[in-house]
Protein backbone atom coordinates (compact mmCIF):
# COMPACT_ATOMS: atom_id res chain seq x y z
CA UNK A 1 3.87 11.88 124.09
CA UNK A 2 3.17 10.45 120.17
CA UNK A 3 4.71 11.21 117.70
CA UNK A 4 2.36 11.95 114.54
CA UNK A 5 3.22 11.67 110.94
CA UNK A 6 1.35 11.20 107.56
CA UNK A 7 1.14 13.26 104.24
CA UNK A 8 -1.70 14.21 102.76
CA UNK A 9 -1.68 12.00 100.02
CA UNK A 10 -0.88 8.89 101.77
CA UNK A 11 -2.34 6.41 104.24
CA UNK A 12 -1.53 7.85 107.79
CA UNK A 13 1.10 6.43 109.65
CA UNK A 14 2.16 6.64 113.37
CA UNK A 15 4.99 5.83 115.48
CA UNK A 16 4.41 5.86 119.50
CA UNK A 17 7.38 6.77 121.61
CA UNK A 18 7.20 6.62 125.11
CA UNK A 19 9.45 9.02 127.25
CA UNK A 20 8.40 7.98 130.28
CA UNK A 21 9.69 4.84 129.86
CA UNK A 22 13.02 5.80 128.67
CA UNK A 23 12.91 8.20 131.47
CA UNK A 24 12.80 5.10 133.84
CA UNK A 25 14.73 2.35 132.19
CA UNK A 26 12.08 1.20 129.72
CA UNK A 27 12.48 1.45 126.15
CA UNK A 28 10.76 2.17 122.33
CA UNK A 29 7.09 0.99 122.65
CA UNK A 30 7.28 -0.20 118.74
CA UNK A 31 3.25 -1.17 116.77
CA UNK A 32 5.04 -4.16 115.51
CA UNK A 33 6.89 -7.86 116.70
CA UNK A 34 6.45 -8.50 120.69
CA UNK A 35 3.70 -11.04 122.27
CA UNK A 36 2.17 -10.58 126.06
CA UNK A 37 4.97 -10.34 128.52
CA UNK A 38 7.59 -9.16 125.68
CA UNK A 39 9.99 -6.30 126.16
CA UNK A 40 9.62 -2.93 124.50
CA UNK A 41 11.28 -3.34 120.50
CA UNK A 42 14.22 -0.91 120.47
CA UNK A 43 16.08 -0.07 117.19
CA UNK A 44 19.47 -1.51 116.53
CA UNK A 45 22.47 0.15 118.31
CA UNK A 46 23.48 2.82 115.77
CA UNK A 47 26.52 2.35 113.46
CA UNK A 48 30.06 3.40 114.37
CA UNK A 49 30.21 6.38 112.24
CA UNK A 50 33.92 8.92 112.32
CA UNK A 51 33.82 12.65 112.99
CA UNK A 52 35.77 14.24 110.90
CA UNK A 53 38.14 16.73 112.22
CA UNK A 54 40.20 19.62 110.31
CA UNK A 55 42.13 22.61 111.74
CA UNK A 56 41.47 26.45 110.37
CA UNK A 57 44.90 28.46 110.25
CA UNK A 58 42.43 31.17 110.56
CA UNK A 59 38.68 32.00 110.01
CA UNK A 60 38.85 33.73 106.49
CA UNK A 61 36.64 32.69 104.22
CA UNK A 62 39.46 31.33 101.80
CA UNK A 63 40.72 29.10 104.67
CA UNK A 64 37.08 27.76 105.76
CA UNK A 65 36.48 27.19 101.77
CA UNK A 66 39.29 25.05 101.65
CA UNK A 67 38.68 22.98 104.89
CA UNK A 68 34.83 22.80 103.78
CA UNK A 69 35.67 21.22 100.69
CA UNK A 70 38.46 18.62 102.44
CA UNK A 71 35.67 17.32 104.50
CA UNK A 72 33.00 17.16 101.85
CA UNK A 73 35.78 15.56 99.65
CA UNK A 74 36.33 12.93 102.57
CA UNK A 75 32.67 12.78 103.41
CA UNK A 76 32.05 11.65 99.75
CA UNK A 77 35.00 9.17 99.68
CA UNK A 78 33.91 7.12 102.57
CA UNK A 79 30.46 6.79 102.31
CA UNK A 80 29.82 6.58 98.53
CA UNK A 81 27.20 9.49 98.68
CA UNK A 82 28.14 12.26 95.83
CA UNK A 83 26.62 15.63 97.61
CA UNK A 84 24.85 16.61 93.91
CA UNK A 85 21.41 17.23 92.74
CA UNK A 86 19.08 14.87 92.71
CA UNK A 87 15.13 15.01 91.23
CA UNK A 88 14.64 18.18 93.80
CA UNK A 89 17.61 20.07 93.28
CA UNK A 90 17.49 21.76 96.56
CA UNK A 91 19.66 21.80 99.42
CA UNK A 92 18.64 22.83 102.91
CA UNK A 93 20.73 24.58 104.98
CA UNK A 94 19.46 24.55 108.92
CA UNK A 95 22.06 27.66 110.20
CA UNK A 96 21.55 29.16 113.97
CA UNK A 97 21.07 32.14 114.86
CA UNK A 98 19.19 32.21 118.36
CA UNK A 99 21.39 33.13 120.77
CA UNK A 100 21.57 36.67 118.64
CA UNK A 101 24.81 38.25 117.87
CA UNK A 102 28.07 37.14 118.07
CA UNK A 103 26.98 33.17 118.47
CA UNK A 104 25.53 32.35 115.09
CA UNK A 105 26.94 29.92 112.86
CA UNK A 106 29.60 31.98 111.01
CA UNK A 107 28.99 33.26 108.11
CA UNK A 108 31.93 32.32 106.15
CA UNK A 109 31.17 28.71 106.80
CA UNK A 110 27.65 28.73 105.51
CA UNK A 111 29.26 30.30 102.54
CA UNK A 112 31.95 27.97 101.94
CA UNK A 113 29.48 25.33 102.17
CA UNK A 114 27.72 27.11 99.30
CA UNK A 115 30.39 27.27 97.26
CA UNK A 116 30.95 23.79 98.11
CA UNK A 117 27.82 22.64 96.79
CA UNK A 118 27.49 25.18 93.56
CA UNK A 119 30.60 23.30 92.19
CA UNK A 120 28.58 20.20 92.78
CA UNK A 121 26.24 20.99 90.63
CA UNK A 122 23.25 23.73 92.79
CA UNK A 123 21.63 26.31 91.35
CA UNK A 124 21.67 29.51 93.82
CA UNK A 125 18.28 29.19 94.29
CA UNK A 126 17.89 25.38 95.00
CA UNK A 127 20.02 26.22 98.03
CA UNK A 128 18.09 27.78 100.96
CA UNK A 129 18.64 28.45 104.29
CA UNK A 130 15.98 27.61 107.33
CA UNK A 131 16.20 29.35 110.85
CA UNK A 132 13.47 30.14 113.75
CA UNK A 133 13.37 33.32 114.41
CA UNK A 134 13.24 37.00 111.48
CA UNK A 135 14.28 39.44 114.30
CA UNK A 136 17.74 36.97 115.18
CA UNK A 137 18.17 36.29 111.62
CA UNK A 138 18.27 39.72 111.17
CA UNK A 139 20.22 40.91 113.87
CA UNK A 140 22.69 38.04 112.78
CA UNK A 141 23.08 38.83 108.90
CA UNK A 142 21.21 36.31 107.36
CA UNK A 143 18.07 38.42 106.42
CA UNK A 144 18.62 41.71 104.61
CA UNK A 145 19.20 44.96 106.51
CA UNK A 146 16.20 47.01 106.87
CA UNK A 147 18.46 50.06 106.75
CA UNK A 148 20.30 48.95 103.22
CA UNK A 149 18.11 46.13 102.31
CA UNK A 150 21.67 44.08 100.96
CA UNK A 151 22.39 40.94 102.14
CA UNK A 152 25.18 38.32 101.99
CA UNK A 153 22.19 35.80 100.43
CA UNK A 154 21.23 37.04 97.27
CA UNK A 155 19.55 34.42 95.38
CA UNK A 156 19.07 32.18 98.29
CA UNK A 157 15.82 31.88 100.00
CA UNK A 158 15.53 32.39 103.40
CA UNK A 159 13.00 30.42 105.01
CA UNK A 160 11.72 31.83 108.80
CA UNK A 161 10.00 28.96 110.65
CA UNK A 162 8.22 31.28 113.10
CA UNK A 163 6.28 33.07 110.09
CA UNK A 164 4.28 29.55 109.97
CA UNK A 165 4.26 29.12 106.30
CA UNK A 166 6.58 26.01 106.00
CA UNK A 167 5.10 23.93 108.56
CA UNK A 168 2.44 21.34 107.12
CA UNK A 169 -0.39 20.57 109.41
CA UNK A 170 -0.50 16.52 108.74
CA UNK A 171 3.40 16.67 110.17
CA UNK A 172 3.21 17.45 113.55
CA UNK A 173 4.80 16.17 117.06
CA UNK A 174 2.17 15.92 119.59
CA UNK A 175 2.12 16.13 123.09
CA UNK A 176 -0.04 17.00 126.49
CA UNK A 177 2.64 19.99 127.42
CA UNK A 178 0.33 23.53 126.26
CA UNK A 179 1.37 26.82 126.27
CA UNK A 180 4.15 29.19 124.27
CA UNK A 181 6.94 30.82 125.69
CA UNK A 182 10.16 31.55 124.11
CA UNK A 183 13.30 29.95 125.90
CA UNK A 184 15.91 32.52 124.80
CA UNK A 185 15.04 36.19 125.00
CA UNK A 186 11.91 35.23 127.14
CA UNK A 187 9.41 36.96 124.44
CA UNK A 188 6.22 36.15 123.82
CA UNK A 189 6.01 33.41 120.48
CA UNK A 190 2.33 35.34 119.32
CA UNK A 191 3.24 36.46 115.90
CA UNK A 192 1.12 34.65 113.69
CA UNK A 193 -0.29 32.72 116.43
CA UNK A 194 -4.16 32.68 116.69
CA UNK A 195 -5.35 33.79 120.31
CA UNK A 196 -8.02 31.75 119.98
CA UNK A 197 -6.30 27.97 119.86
CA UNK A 198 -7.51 25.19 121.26
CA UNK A 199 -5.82 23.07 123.56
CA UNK A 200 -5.18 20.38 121.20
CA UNK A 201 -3.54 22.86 118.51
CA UNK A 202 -1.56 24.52 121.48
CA UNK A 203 -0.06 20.41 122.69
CA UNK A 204 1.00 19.92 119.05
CA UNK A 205 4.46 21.02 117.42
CA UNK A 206 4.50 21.24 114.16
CA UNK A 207 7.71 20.12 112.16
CA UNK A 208 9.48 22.44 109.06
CA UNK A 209 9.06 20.34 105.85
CA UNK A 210 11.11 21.92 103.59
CA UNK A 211 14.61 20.35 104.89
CA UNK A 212 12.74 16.65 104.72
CA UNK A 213 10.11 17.17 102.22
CA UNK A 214 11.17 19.56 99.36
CA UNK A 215 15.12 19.14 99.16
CA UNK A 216 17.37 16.24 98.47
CA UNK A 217 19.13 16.59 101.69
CA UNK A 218 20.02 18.98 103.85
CA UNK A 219 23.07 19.91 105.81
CA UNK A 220 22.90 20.66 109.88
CA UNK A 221 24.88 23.87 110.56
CA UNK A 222 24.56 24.44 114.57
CA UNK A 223 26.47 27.02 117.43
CA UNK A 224 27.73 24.73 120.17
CA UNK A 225 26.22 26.50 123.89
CA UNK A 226 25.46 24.71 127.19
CA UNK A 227 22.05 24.10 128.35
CA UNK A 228 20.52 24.43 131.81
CA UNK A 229 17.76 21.80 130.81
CA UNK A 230 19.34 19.92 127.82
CA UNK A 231 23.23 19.97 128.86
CA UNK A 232 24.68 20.76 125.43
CA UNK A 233 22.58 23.08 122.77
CA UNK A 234 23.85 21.98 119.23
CA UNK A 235 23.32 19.50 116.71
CA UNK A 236 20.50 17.60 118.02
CA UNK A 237 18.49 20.48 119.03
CA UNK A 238 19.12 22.71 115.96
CA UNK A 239 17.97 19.44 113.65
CA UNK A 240 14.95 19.41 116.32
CA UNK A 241 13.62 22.21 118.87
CA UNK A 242 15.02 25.03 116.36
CA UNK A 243 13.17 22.99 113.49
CA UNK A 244 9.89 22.60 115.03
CA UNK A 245 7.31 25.43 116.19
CA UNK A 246 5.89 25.32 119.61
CA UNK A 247 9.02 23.93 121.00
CA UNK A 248 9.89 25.95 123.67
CA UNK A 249 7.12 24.52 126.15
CA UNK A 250 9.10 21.66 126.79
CA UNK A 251 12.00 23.70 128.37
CA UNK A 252 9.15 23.93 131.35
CA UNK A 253 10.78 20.43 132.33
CA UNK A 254 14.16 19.03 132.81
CA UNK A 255 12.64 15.69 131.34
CA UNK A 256 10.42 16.58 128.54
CA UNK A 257 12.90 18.85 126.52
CA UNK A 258 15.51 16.38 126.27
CA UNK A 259 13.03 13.69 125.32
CA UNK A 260 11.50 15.63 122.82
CA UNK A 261 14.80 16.10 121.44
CA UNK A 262 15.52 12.30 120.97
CA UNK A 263 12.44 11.38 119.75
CA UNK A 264 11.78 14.33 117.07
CA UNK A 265 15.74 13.55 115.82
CA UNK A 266 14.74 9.92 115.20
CA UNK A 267 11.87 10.60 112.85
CA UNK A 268 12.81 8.53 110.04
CA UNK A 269 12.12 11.07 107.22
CA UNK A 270 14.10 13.76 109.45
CA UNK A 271 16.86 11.26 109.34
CA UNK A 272 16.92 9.80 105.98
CA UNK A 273 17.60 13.29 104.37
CA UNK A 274 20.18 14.44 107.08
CA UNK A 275 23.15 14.23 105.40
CA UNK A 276 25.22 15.05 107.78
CA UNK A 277 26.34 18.08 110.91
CA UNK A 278 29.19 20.87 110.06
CA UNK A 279 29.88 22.51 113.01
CA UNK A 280 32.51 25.28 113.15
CA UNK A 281 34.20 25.84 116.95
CA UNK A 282 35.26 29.50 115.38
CA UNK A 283 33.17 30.42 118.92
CA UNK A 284 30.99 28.33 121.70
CA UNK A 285 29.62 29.24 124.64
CA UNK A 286 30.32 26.77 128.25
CA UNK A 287 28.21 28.31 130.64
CA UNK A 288 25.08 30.60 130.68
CA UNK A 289 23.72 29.66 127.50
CA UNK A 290 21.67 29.83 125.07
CA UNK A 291 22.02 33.42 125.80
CA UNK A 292 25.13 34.98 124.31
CA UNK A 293 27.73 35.84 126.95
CA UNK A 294 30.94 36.70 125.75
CA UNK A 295 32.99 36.86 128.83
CA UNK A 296 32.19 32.69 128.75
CA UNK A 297 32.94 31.58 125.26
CA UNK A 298 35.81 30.06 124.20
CA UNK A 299 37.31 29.65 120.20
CA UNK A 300 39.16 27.02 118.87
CA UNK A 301 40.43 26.57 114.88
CA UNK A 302 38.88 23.32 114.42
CA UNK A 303 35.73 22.22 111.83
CA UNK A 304 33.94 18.97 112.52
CA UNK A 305 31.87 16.78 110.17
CA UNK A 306 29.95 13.78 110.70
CA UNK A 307 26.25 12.32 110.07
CA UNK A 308 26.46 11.16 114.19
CA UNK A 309 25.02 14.00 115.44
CA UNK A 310 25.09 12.20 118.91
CA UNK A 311 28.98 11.51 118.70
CA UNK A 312 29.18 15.72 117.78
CA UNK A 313 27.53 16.43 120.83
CA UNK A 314 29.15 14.32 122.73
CA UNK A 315 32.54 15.51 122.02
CA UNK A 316 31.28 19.44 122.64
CA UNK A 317 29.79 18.24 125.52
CA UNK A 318 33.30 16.86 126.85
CA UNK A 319 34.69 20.71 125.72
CA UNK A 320 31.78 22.43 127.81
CA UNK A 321 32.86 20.52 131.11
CA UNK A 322 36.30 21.20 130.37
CA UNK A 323 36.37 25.23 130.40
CA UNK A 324 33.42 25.69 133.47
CA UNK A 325 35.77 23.45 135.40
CA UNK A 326 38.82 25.35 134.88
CA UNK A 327 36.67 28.35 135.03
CA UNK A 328 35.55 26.89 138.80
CA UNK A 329 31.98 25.86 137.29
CA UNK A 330 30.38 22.57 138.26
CA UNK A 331 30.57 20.13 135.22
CA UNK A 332 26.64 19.95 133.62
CA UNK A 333 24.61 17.64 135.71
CA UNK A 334 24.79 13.73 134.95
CA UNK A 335 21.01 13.58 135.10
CA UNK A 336 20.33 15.67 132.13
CA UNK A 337 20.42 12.46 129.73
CA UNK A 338 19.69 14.23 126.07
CA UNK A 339 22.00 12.74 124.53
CA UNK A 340 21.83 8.95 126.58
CA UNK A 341 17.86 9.35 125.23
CA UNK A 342 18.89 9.96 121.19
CA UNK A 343 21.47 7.51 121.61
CA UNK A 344 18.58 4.77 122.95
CA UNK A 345 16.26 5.49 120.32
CA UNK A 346 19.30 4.73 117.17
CA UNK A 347 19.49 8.50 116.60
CA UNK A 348 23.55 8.12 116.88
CA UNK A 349 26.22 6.68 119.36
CA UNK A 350 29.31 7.76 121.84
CA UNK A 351 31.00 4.64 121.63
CA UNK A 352 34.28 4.05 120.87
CA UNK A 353 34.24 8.07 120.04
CA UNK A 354 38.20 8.67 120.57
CA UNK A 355 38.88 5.98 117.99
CA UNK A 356 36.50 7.25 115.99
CA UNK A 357 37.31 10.99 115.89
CA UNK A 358 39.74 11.38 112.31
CA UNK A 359 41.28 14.47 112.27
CA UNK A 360 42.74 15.17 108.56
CA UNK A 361 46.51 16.17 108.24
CA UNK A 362 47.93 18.52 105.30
């Protein structure tokens, strides 16, 4: 697979990532340092970074505003970063809302985190929201109703990936796996799509620039679910797979998907205006996801913040194994290695994650 970046107005660039050789103990094949007989360059272990923890007495909206703004408050503190406009002013929001009703992110978080970021300074419409999919976003409340044509988003834009206006075609992630198919509600990805592509368009997934090119940062606002091919659906693949179009081909393969994961979430402008992952645990699924099964989901009045999406993931990874064993499911498989692949490549880290998880008192 390669990885292929460049803007239009500056000299192309590339960085080659080699799955196959993470797959089988290898490593980053890197353009740069290395003689004959050298070892593939890896990037440095990623930095130590907490995950912030708060408790919800409840999941009103007053309650989440008030968490929301404890974490951004603590967020700010210990990293220096003030969340306010910069020469953009814009603010992505990447929400989720594939797995259809009743396991989006809620509602009352994305609007605390709104509020959150108006007092910092936002204009209504430099914040916007990005998801996949009009139908879900629909069904889910985050596009106006076609019977009443309100919606909780007034003054926000709303940007739908799979309409194919806010992917550039000099940003793309390339690679020899064809073919569209759509993971979740096993549809047919054709809106929009010519009929007539070429193999080479069809191997090439093109990446949403507004959360990396147009804001000043954006904020990662994922639904935790298991994964029969990636092990645990959240931040990494929200930030990635949901970002992307063409994606779904890779769930053809228990070891493309979660490489494509790892390398798309270490793209460097991807990364550099990630601020950080809010994930609310108001309701996740442990077993038979991404589809939305109620009878398997389990809530818990916590809120979790942190810029290690791979530390995130890991910790609703440990939650996942806990409820389908209790529930007399097998724990998800050791070989799916998503998250051991992200981790490689600098994306984030596991270590030391009990020392590092801070949860915030009263």
């Amino acid at each position: 697979m390669r990885l292929s970046f460049c803007r239009s107005c500056l000299t192309a660039c590339r960085w080659l990532l080699l799955p196959a050789a993470l797959l089988f103990g290898g490593g980053l094949s890197a353009q740069t340092g290395g003689g004959p007989g050298s070892g593939p360059a890896l990037p440095p272990p990623a930095p130590l970074l907490p995950v912030w923890e708060t408790s919800l007495q409840n999941f009103d909206q007053t309650i989440y505003e008030r968490e929301v703004e404890r974490l951004f408050v603590q967020f700010e503190s210990a990293t220096g970063r003030q969340l306010q406009p910069g020469v953009k002013r814009k603010v992505g929001l990447k929400i989720y809302a594939d797995s259809g009703q009743g396991l989006s992110t809620p509602h009352a978080l994305v609007h605390a985190v709104i509020s959150a970021l108006e007092r910092r300074g936002f204009d209504k419409g430099g914040i916007f929201l990005v998801g996949l999919n009009q139908l879900r976003l629909r069904l889910t409340g985050f596009l106006p109703s076609l019977v009443t044509g309100e919606t909780a988003y007034k003054g926000h834009p709303v940007f739908v990936l799979e309409s194919g206006r806010f992917f550039d075609p000099v940003w793309f992630y390339d690679s020899p796996l064809p073919n569209r198919f759509d993971p979740i509600l096993a549809e047919k990805q054709i809106e929009g799509v010519d009929a007539n592509s070429s193999a080479e368009q069809d191997r090439k997934s093109f990446l949403a620039t507004p959360l990396f090119l147009d804001a000043d940062f954006w904020i990662n606002l994922p639904v935790y679910t298991d994964h029969s091919v990636l092990g645990v659906n959240g931040a990494l693949v929200n930030a990635t797979l949901w970002n992307a179009s063409n994606t779904a081909r890779f769930f053809r393969s228990p070891a493309n998907a979660p490489a494509a994961v790892a390398e798309m979430s270490a793209i460097p402008e991807l990364r550099a205006t990630w601020a950080f992952t809010i994930a609310s645990l108001e309701r996740y699924q442990f077993i038979g996801g991404p589809y939305f099964n109620s009878l398997y989901t389990v809530s818990e009045p916590r809120l979790w913040l942190s810029a290690d999406p791979v530390a995130m993931d890991t910790l609703a990874l440990g939650k996942i194994n806990y409820w389908r064993k209790r529930s007399g499911f097998q724990a998800v498989a050791d070989e799916i290695r998503t998250l051991e692949f992200a981790e490689t490549l600098g994306v984030g880290t596991a270590r030391s994650l009990k020392s590092r998880l801070v949860i915030l008192t009263e």
